[in-house]
PDB file of N, CA and C in Angstrom:
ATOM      1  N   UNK A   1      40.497  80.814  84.737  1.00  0.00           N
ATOM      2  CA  UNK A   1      40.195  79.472  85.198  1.00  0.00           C
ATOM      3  C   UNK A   1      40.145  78.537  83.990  1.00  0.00           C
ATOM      4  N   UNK A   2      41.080  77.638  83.977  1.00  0.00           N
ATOM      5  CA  UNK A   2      40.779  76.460  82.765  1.00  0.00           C
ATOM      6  C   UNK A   2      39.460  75.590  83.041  1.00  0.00           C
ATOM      7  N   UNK A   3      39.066  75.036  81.890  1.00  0.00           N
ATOM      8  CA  UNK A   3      38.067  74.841  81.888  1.00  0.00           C
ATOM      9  C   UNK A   3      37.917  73.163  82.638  1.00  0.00           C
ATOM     10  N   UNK A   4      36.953  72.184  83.101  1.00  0.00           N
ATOM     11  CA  UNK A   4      37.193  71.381  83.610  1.00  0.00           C
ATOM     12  C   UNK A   4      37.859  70.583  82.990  1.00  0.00           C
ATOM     13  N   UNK A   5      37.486  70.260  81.683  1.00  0.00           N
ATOM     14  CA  UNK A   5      37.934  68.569  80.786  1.00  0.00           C
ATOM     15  C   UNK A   5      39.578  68.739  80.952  1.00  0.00           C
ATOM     16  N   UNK A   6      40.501  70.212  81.043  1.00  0.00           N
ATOM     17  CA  UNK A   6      41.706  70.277  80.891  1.00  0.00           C
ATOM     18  C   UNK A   6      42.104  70.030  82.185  1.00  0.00           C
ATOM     19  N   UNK A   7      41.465  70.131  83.143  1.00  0.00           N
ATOM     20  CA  UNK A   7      42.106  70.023  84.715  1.00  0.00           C
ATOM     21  C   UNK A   7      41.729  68.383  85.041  1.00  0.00           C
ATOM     22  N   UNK A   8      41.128  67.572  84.465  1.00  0.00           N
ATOM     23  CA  UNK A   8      40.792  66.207  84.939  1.00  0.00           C
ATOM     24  C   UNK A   8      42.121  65.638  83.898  1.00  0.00           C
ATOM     25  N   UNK A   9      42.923  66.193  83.672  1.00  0.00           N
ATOM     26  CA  UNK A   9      44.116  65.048  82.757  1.00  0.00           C
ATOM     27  C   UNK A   9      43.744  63.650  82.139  1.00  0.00           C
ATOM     28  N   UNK A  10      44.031  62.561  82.602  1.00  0.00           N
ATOM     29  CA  UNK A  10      43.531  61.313  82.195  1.00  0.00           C
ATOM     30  C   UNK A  10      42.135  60.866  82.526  1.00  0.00           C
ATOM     31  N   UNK A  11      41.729  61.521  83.235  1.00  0.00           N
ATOM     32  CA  UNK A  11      40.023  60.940  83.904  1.00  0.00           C
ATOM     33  C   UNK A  11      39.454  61.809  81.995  1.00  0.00           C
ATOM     34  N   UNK A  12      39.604  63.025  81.872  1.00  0.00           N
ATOM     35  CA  UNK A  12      38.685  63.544  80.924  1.00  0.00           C
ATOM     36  C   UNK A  12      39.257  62.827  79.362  1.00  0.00           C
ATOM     37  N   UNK A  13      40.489  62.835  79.404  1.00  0.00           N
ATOM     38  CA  UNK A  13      41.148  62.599  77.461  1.00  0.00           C
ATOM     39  C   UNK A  13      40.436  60.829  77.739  1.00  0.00           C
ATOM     40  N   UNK A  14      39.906  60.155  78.985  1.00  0.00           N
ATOM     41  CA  UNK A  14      39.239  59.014  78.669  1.00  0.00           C
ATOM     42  C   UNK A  14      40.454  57.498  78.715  1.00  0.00           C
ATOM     43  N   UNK A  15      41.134  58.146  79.110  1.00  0.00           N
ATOM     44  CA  UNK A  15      42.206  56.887  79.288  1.00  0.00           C
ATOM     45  C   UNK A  15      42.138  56.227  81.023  1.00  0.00           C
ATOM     46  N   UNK A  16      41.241  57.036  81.906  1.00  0.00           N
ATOM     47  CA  UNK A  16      41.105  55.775  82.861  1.00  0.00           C
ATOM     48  C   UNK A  16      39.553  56.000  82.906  1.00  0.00           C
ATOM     49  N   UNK A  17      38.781  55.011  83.193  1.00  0.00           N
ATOM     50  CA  UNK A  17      37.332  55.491  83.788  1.00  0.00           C
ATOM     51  C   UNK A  17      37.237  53.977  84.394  1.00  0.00           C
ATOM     52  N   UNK A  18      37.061  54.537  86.126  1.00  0.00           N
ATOM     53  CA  UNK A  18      36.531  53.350  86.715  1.00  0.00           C
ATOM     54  C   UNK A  18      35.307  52.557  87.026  1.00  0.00           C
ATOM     55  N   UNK A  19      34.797  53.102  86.245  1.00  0.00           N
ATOM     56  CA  UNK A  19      33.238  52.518  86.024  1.00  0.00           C
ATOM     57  C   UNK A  19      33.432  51.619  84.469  1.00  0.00           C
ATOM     58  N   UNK A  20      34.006  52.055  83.832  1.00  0.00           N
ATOM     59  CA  UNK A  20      34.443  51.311  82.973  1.00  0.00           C
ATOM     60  C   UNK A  20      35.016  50.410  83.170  1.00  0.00           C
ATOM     61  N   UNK A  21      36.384  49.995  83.526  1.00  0.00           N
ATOM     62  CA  UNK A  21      37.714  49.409  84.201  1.00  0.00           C
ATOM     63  C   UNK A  21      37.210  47.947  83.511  1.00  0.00           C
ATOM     64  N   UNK A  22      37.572  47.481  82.328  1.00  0.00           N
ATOM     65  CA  UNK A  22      37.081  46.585  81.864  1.00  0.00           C
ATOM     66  C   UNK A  22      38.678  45.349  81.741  1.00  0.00           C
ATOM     67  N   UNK A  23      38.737  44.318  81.965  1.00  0.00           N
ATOM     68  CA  UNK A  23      40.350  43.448  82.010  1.00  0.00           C
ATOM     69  C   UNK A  23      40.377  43.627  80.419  1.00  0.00           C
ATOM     70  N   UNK A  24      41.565  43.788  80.111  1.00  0.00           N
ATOM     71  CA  UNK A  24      41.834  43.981  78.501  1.00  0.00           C
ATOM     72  C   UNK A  24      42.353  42.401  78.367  1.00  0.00           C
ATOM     73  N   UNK A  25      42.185  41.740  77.158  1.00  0.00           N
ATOM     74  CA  UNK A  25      42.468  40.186  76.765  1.00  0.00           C
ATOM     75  C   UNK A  25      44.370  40.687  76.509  1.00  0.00           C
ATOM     76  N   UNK A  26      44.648  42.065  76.400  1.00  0.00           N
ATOM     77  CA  UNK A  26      46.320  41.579  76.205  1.00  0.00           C
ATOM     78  C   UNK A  26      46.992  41.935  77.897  1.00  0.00           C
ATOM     79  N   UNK A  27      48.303  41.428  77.579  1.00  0.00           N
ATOM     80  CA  UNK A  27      48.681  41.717  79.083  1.00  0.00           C
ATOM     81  C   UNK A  27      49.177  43.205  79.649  1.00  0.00           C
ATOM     82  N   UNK A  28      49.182  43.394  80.420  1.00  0.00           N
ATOM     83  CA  UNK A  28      49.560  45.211  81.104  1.00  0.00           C
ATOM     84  C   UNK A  28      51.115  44.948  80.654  1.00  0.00           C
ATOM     85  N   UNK A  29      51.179  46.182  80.651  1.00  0.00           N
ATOM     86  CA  UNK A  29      53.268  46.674  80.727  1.00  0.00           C
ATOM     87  C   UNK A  29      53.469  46.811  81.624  1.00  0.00           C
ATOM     88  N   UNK A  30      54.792  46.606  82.169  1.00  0.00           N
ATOM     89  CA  UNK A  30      55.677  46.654  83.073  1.00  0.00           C
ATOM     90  C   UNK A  30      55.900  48.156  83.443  1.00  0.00           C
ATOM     91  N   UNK A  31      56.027  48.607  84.283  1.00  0.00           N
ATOM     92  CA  UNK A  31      56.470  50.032  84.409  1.00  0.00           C
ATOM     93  C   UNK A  31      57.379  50.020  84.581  1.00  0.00           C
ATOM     94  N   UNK A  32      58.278  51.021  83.989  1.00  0.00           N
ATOM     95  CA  UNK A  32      59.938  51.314  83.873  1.00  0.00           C
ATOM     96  C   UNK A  32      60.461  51.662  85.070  1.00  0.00           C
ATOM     97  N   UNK A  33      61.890  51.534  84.818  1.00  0.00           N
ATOM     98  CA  UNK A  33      62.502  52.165  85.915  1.00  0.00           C
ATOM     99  C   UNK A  33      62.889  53.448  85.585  1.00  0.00           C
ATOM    100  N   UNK A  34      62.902  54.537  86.300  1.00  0.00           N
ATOM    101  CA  UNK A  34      63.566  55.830  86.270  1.00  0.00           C
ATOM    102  C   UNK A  34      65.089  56.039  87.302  1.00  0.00           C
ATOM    103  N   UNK A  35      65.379  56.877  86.573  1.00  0.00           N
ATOM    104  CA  UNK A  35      66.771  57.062  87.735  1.00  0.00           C
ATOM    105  C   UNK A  35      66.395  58.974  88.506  1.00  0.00           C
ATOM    106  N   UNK A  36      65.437  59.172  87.732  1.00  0.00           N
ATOM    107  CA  UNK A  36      65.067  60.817  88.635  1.00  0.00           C
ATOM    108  C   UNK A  36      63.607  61.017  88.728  1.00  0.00           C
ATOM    109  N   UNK A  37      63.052  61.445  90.005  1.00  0.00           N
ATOM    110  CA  UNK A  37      61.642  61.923  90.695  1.00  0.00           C
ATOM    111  C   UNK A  37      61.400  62.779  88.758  1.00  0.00           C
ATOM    112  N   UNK A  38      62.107  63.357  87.804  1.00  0.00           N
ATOM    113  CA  UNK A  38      61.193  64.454  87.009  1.00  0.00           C
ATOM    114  C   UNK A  38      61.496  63.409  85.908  1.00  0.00           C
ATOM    115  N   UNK A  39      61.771  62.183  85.883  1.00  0.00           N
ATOM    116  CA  UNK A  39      61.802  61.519  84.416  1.00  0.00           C
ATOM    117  C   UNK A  39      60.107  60.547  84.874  1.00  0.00           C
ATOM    118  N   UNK A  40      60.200  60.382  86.173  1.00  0.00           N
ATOM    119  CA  UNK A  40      59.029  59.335  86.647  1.00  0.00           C
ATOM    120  C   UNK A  40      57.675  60.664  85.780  1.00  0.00           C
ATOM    121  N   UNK A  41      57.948  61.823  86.707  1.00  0.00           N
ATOM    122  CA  UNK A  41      56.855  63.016  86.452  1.00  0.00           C
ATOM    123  C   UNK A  41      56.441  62.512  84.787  1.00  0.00           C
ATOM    124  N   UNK A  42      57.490  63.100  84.272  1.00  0.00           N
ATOM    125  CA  UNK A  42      57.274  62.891  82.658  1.00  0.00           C
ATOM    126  C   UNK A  42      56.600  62.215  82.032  1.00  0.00           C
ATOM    127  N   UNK A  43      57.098  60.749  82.750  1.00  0.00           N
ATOM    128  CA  UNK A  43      56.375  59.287  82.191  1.00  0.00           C
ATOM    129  C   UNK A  43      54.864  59.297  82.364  1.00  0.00           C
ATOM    130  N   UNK A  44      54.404  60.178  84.461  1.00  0.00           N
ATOM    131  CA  UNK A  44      53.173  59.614  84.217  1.00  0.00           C
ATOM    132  C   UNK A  44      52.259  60.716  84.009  1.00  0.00           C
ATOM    133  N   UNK A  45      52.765  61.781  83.087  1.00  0.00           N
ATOM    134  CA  UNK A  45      52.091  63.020  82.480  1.00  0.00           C
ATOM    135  C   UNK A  45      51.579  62.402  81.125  1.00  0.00           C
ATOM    136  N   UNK A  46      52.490  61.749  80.985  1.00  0.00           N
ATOM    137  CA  UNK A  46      51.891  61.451  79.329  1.00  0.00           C
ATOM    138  C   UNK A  46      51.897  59.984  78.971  1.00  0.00           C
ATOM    139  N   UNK A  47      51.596  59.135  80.453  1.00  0.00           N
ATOM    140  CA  UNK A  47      51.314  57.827  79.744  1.00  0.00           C
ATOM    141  C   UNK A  47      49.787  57.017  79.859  1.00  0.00           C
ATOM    142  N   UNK A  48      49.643  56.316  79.453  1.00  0.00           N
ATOM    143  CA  UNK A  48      48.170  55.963  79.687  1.00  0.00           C
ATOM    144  C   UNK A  48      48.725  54.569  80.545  1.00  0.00           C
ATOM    145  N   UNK A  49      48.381  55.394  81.755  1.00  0.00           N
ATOM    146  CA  UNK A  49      48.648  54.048  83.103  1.00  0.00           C
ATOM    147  C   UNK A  49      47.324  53.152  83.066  1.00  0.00           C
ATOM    148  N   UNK A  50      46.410  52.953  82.266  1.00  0.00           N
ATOM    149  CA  UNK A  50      45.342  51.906  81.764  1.00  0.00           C
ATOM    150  C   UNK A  50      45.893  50.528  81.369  1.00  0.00           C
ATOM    151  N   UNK A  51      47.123  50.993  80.711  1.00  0.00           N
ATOM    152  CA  UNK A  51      47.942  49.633  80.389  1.00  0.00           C
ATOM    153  C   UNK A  51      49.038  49.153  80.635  1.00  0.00           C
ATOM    154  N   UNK A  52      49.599  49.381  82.185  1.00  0.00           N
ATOM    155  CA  UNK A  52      50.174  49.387  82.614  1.00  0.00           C
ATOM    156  C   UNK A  52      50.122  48.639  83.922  1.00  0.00           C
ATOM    157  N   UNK A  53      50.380  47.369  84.504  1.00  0.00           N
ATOM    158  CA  UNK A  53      50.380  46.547  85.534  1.00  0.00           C
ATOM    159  C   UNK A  53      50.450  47.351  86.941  1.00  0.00           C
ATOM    160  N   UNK A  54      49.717  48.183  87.539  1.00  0.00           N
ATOM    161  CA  UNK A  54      49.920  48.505  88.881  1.00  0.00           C
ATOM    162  C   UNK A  54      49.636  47.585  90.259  1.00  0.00           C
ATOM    163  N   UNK A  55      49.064  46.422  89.992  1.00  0.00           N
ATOM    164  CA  UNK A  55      49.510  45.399  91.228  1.00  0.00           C
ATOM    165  C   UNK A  55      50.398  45.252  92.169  1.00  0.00           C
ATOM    166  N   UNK A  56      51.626  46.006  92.182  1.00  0.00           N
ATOM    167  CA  UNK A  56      52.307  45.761  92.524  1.00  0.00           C
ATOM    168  C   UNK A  56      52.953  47.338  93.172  1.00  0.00           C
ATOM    169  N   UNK A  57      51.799  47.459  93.138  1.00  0.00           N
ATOM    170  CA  UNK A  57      52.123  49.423  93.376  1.00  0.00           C
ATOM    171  C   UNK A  57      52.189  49.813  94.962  1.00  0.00           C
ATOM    172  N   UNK A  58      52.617  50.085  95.651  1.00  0.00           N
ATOM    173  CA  UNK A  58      52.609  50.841  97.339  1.00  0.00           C
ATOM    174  C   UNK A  58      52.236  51.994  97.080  1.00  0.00           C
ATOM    175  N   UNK A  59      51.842  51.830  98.425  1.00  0.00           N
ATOM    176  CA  UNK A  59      51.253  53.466  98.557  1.00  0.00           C
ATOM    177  C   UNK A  59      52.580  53.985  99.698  1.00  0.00           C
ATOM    178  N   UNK A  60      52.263  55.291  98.860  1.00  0.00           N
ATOM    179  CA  UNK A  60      53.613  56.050  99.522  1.00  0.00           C
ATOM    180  C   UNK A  60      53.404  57.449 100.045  1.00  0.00           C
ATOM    181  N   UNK A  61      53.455  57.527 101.213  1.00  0.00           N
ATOM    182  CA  UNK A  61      53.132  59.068 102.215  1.00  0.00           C
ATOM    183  C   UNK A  61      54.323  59.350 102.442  1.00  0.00           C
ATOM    184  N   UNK A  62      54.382  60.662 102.077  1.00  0.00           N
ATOM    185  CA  UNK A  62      55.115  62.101 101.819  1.00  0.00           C
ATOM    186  C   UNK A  62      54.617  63.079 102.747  1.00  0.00           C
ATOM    187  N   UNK A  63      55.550  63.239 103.783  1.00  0.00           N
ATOM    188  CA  UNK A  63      55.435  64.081 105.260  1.00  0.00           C
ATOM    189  C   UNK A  63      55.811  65.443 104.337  1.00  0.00           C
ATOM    190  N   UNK A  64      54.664  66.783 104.468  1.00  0.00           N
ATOM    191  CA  UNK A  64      55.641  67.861 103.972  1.00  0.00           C
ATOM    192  C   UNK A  64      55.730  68.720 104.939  1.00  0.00           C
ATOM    193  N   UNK A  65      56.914  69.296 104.853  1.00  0.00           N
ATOM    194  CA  UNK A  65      57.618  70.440 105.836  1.00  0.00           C
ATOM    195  C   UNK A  65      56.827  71.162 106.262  1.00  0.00           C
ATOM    196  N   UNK A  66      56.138  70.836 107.478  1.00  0.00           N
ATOM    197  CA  UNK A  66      55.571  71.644 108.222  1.00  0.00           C
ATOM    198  C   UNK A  66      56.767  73.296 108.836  1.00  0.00           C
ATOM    199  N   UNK A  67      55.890  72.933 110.032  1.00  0.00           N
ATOM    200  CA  UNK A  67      57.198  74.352 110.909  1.00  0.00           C
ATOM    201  C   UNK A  67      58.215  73.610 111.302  1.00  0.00           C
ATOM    202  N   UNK A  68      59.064  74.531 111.770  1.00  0.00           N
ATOM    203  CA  UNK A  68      60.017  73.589 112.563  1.00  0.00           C
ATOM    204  C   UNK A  68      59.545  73.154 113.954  1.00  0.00           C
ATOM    205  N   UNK A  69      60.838  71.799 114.193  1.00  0.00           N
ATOM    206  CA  UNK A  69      60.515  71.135 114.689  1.00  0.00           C
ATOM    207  C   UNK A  69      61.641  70.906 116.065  1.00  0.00           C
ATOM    208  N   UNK A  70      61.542  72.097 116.111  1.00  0.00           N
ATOM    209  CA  UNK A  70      62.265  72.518 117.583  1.00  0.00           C
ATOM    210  C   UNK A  70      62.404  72.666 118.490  1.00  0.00           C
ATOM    211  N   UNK A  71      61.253  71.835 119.732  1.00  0.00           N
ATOM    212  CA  UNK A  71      60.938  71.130 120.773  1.00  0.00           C
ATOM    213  C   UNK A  71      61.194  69.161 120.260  1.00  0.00           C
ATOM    214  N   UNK A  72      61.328  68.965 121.606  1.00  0.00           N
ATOM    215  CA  UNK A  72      61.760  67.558 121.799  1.00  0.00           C
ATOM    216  C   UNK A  72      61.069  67.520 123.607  1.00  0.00           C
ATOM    217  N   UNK A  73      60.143  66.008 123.401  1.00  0.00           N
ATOM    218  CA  UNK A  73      59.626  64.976 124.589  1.00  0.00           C
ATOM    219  C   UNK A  73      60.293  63.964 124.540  1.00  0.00           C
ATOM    220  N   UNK A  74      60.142  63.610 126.411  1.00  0.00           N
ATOM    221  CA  UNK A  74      60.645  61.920 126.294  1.00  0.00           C
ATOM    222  C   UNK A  74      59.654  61.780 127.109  1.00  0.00           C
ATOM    223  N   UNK A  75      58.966  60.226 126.309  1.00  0.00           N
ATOM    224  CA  UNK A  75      57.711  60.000 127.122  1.00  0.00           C
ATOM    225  C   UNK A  75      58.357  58.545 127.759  1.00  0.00           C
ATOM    226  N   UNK A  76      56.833  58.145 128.878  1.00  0.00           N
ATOM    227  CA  UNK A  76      57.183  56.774 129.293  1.00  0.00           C
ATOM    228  C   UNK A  76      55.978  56.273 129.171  1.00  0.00           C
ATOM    229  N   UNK A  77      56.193  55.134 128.605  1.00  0.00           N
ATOM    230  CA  UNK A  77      55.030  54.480 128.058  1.00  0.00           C
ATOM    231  C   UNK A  77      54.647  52.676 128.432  1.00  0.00           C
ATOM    232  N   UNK A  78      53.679  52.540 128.773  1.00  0.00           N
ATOM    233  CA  UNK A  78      53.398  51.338 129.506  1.00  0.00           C
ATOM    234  C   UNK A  78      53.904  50.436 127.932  1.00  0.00           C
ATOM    235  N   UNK A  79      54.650  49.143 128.172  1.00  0.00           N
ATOM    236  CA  UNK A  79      54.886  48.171 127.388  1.00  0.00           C
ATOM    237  C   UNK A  79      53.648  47.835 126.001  1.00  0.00           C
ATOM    238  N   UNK A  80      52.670  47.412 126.583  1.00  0.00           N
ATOM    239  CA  UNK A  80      51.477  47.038 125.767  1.00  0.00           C
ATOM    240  C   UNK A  80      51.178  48.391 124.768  1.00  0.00           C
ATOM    241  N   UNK A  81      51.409  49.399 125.354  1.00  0.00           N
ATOM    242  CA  UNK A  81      51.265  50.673 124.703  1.00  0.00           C
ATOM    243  C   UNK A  81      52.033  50.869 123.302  1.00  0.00           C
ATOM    244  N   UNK A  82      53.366  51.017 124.009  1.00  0.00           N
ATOM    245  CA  UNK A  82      54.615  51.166 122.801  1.00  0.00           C
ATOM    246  C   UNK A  82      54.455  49.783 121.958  1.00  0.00           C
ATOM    247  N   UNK A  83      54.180  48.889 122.212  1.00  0.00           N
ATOM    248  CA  UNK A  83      54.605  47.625 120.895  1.00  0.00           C
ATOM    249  C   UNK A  83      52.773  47.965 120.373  1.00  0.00           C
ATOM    250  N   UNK A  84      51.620  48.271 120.967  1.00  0.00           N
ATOM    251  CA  UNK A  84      51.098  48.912 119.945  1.00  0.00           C
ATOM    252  C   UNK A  84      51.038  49.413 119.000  1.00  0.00           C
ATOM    253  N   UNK A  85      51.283  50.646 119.529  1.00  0.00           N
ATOM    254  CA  UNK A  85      52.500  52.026 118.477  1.00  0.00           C
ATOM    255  C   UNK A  85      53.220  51.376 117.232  1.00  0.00           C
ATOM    256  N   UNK A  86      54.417  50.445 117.795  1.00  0.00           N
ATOM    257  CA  UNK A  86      55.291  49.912 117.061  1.00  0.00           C
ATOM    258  C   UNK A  86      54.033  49.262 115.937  1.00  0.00           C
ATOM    259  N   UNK A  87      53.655  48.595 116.009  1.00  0.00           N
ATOM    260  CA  UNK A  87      52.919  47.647 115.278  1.00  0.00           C
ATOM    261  C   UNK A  87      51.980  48.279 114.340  1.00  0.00           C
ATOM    262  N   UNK A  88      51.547  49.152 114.757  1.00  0.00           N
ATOM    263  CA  UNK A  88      50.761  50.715 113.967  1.00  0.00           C
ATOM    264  C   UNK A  88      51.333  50.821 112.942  1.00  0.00           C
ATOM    265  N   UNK A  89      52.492  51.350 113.106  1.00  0.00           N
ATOM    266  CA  UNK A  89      53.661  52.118 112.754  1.00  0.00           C
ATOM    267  C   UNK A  89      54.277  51.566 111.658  1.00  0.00           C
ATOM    268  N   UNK A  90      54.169  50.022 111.540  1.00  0.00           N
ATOM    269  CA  UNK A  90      54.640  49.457 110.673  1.00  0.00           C
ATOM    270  C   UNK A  90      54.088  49.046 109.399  1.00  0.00           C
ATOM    271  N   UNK A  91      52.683  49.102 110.354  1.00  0.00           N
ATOM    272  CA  UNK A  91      51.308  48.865 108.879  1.00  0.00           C
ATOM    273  C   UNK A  91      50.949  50.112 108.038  1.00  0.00           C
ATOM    274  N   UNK A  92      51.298  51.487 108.966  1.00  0.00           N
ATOM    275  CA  UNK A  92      51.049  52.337 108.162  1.00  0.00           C
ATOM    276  C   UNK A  92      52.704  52.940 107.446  1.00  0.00           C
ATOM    277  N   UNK A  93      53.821  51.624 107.603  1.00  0.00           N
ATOM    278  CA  UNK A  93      55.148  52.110 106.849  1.00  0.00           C
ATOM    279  C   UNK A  93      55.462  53.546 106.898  1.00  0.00           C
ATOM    280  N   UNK A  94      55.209  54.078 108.324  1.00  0.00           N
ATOM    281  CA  UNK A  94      55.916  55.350 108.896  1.00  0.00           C
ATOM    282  C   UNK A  94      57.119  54.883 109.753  1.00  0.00           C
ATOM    283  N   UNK A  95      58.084  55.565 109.858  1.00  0.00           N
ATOM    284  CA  UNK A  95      59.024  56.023 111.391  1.00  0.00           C
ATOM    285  C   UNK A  95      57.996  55.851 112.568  1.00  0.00           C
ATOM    286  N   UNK A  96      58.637  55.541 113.781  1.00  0.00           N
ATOM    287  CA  UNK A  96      57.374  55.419 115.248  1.00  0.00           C
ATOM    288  C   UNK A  96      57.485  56.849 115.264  1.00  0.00           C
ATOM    289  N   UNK A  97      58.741  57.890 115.121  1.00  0.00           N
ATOM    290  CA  UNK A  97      58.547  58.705 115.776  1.00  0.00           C
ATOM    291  C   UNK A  97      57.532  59.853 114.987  1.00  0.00           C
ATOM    292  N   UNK A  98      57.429  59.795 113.296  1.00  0.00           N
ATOM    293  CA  UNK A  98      56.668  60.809 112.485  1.00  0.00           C
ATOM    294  C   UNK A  98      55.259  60.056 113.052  1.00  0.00           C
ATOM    295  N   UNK A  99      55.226  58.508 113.086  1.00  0.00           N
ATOM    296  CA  UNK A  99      53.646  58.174 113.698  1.00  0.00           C
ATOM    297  C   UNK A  99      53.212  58.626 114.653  1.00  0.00           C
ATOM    298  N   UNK A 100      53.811  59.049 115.670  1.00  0.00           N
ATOM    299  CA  UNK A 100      53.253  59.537 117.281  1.00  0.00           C
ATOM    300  C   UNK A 100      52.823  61.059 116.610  1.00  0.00           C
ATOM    301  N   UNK A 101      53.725  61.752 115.863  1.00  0.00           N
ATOM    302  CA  UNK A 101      53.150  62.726 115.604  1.00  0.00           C
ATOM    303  C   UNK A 101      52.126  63.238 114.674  1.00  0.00           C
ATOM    304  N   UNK A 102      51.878  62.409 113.893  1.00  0.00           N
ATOM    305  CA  UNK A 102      50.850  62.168 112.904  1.00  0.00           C
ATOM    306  C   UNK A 102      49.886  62.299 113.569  1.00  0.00           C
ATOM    307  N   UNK A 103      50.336  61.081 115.004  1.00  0.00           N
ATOM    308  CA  UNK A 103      48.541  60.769 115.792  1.00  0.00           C
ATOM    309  C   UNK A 103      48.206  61.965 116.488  1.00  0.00           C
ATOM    310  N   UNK A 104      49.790  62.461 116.872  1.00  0.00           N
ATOM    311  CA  UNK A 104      48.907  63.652 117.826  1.00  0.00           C
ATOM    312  C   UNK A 104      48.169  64.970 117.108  1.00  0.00           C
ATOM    313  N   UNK A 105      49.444  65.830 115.809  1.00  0.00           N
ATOM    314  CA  UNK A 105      47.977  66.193 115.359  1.00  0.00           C
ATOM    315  C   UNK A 105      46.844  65.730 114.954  1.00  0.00           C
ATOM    316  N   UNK A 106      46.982  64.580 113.938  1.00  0.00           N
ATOM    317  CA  UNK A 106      45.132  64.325 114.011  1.00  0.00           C
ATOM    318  C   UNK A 106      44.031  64.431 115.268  1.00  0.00           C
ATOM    319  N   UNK A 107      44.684  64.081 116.130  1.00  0.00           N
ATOM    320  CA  UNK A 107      43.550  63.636 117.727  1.00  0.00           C
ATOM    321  C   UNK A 107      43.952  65.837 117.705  1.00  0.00           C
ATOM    322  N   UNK A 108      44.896  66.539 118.022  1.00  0.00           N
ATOM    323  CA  UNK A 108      44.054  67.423 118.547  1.00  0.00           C
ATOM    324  C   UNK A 108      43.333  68.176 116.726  1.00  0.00           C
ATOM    325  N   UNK A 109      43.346  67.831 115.400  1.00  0.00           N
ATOM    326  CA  UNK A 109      42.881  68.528 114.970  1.00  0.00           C
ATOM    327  C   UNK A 109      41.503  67.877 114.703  1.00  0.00           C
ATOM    328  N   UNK A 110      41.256  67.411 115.053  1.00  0.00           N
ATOM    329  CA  UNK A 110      39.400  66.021 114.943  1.00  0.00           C
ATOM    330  C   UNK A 110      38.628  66.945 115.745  1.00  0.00           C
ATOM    331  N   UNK A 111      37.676  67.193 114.697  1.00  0.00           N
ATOM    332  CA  UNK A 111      36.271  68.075 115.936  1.00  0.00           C
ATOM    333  C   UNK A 111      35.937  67.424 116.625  1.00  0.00           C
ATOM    334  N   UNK A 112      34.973  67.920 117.679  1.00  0.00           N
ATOM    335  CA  UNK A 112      35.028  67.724 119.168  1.00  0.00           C
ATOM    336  C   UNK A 112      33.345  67.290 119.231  1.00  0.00           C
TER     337      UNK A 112
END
């Protein structure tokens, strides 16, 4: 088992602490562009994102490969219902159709 300070990465070497989080008088950097998912990795293994402008950052959900998905429903759904959905769907920047399923496991995995 490594020890903790090595498993907290940037929280322990002291380059973010949000109790700290103090505005620095110079301005943040821009974050680069990458052209591959393992050059981004690289960058934010070893950069101190403290000085670095994240304002402008999304949040981004990553569906992972459950089982397969080898049944198919067609539902019918009262109007007010579906542009619900739709409208859900858009705030939480999913597909309608990964959102319906999102909702349904959560609702049956929520204790009772």
């Amino acid at each position: 088992m490594q020890p903790r300070a090595q498993t907290l990465g940037s929280f322990a070497a002291g380059r973010f602490s949000p109790e700290g989080a103090k505005e620095n008088s110079m301005p943040k950097k821009k974050i680069p562009t990458f052209k591959t998912d393992c050059a981004a990795a690289v960058f934010v293994g070893k950069a101190d994102l403290s000085q670095y402008d994240l304002s402008g950052a999304k949040l981004v959900r990553f569906e992972i490969k459950r089982k397969n998905k080898d049944k198919s429903i067609n539902l019918r759904l009262p109007e007010e219902l579906y542009d619900a959905v739709r409208k859900r769907r858009a705030r939480a920047g999913l597909p309608y159709q990964r959102f319906i399923r999102l909702t349904l496991e959560q609702a049956l995995n929520a204790p009772k």
